[in-house]
N, C-alpha and C. Protein backbone atom coordinates (compact mmCIF):
# COMPACT_ATOMS: atom_id res chain seq x y z
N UNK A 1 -0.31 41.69 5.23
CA UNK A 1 0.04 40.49 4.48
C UNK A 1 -1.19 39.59 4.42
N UNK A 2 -1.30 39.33 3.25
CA UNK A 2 -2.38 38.48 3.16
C UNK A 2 -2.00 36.76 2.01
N UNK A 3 -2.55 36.25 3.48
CA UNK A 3 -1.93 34.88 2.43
C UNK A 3 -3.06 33.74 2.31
N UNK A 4 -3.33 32.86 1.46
CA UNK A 4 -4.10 32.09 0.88
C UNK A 4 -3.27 31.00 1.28
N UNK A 5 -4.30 29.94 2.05
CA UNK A 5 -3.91 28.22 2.16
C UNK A 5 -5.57 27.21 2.03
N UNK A 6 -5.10 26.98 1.02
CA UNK A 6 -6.45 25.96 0.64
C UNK A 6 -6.18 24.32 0.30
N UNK A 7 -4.68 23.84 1.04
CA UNK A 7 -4.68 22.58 0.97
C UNK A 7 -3.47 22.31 2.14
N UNK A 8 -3.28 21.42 3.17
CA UNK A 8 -2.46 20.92 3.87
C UNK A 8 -1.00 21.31 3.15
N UNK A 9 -0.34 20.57 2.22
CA UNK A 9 0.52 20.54 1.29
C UNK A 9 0.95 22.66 1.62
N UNK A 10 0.27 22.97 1.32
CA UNK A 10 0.16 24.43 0.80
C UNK A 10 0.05 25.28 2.37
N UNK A 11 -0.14 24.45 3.18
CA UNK A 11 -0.08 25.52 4.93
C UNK A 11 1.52 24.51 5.58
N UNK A 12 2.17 23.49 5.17
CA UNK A 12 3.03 23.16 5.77
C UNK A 12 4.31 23.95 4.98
N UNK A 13 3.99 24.29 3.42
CA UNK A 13 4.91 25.22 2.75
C UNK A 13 5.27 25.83 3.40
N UNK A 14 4.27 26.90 3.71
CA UNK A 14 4.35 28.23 4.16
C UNK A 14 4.61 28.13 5.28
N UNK A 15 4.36 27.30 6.35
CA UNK A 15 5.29 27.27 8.13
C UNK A 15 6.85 27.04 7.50
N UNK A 16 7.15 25.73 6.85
CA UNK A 16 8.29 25.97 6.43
C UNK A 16 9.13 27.09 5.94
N UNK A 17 8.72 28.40 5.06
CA UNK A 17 9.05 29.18 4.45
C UNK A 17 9.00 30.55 5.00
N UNK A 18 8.02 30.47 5.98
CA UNK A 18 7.81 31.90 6.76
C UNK A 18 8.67 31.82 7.78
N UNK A 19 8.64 33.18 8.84
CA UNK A 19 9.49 33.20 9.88
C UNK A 19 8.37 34.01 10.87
N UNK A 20 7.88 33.19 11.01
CA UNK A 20 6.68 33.82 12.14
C UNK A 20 7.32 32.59 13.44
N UNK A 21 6.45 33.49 14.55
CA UNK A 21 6.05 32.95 15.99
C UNK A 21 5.46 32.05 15.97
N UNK A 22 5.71 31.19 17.11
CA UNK A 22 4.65 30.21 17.20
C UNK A 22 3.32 30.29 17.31
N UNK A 23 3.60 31.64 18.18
CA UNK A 23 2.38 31.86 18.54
C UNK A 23 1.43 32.29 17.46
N UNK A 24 1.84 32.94 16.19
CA UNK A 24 1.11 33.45 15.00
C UNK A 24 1.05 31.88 14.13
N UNK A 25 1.71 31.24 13.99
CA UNK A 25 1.72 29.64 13.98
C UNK A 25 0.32 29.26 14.32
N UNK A 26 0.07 29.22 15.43
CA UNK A 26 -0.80 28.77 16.29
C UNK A 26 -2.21 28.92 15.83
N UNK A 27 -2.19 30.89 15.58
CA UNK A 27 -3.33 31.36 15.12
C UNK A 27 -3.45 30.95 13.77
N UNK A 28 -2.62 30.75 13.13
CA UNK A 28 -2.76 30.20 11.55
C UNK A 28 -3.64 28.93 11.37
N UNK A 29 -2.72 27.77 12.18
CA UNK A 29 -3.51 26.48 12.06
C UNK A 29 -4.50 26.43 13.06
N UNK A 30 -4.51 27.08 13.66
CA UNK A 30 -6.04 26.93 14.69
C UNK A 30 -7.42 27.32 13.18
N UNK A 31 -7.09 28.54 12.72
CA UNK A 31 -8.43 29.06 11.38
C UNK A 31 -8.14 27.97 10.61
N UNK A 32 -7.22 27.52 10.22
CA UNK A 32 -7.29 26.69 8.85
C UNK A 32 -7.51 25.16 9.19
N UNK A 33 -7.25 24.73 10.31
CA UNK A 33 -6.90 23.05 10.84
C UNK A 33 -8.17 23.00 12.11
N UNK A 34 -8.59 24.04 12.78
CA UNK A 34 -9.28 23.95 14.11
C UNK A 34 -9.02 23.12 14.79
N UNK A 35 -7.27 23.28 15.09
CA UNK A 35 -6.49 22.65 15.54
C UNK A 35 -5.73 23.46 16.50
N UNK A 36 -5.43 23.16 17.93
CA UNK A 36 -4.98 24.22 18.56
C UNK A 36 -3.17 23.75 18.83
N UNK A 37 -2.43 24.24 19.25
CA UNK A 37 -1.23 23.82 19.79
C UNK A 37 -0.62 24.58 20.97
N UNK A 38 0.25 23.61 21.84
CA UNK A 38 0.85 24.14 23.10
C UNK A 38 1.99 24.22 22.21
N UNK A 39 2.12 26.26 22.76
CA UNK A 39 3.60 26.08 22.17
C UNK A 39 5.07 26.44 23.22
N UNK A 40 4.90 26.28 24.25
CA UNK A 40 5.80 25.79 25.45
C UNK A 40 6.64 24.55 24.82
N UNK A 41 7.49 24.40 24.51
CA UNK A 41 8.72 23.71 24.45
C UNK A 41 8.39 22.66 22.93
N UNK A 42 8.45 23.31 22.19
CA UNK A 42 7.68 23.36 20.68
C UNK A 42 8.56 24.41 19.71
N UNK A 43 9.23 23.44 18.61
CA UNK A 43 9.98 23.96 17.82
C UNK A 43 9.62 24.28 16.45
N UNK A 44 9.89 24.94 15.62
CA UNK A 44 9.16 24.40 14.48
C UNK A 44 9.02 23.58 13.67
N UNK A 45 10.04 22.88 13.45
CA UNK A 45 10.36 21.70 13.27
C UNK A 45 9.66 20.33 13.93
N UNK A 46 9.56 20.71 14.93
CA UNK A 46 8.74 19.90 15.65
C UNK A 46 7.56 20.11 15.55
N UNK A 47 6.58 21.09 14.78
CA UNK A 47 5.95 21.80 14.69
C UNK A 47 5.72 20.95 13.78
N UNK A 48 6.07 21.28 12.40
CA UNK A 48 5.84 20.31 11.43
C UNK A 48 5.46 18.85 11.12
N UNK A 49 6.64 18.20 12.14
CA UNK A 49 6.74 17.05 12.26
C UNK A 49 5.39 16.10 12.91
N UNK A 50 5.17 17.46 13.87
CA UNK A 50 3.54 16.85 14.46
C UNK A 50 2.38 17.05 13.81
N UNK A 51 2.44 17.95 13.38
CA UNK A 51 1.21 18.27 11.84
C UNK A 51 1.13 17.43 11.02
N UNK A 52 2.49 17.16 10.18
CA UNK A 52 2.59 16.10 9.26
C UNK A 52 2.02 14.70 9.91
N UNK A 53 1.88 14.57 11.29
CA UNK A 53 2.19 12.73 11.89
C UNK A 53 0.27 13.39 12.10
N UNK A 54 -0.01 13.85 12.80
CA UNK A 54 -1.30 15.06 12.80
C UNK A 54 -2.64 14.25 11.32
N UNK A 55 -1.81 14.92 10.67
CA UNK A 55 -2.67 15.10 9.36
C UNK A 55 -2.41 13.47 8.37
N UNK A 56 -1.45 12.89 9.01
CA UNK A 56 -1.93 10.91 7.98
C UNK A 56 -2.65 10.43 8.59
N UNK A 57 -2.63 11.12 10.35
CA UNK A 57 -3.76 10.33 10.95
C UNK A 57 -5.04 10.66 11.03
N UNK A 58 -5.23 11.87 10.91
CA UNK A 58 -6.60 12.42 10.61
C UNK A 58 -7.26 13.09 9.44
N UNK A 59 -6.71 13.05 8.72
CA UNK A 59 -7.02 14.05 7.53
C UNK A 59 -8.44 13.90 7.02
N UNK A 60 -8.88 13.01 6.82
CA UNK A 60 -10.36 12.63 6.09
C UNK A 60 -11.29 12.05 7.14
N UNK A 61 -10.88 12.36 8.35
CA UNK A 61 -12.31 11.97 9.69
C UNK A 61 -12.70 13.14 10.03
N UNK A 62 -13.92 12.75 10.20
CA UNK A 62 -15.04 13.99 10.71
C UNK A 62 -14.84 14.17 12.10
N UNK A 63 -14.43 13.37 13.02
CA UNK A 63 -14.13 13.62 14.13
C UNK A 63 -12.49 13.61 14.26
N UNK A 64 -12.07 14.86 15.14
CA UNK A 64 -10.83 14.80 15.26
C UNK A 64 -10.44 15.16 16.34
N UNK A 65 -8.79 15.36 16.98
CA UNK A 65 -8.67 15.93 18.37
C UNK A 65 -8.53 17.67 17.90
N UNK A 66 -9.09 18.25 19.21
CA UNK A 66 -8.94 19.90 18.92
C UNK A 66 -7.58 20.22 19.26
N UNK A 67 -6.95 19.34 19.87
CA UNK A 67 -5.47 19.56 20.46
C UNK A 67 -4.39 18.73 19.58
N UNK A 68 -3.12 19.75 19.15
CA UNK A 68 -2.21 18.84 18.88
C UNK A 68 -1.25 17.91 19.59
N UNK A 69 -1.14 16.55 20.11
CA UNK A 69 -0.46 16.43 21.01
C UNK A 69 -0.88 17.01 22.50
């Protein structure tokens, strides 16, 4: 499977829409966000919810946290 994400908008789709692991989750937005996540007691939903809160707060700084939460 090969999938294309070239905008925020367009990688929260696809967590929404897919049915992957967190852990493949993880590896997704770690390449695309270089963003890592604990996924110990982490839903996807919650998943989202922190990406989305994640990404108004950082989206356009050059410096960011490597950790979500």
């Amino acid at each position: 499977m090969n999938v294309q994400i070239n905008t925020f908008n367009e990688l929260i789709n696809f967590i929404e829409s897919s049915n992957l692991t967190l852990e493949q989750y993880d590896t997704i937005i770690s390449k695309s966000l270089y963003l890592y996540i604990d996924t110990k007691d982490l839903s996807k939903q919650n998943l989202i919810m922190e990406l989305k809160e994640y990404w108004s707060n950082y989206n356009n700084q050059l410096e960011k946290p490597l950790f979500l939460n």
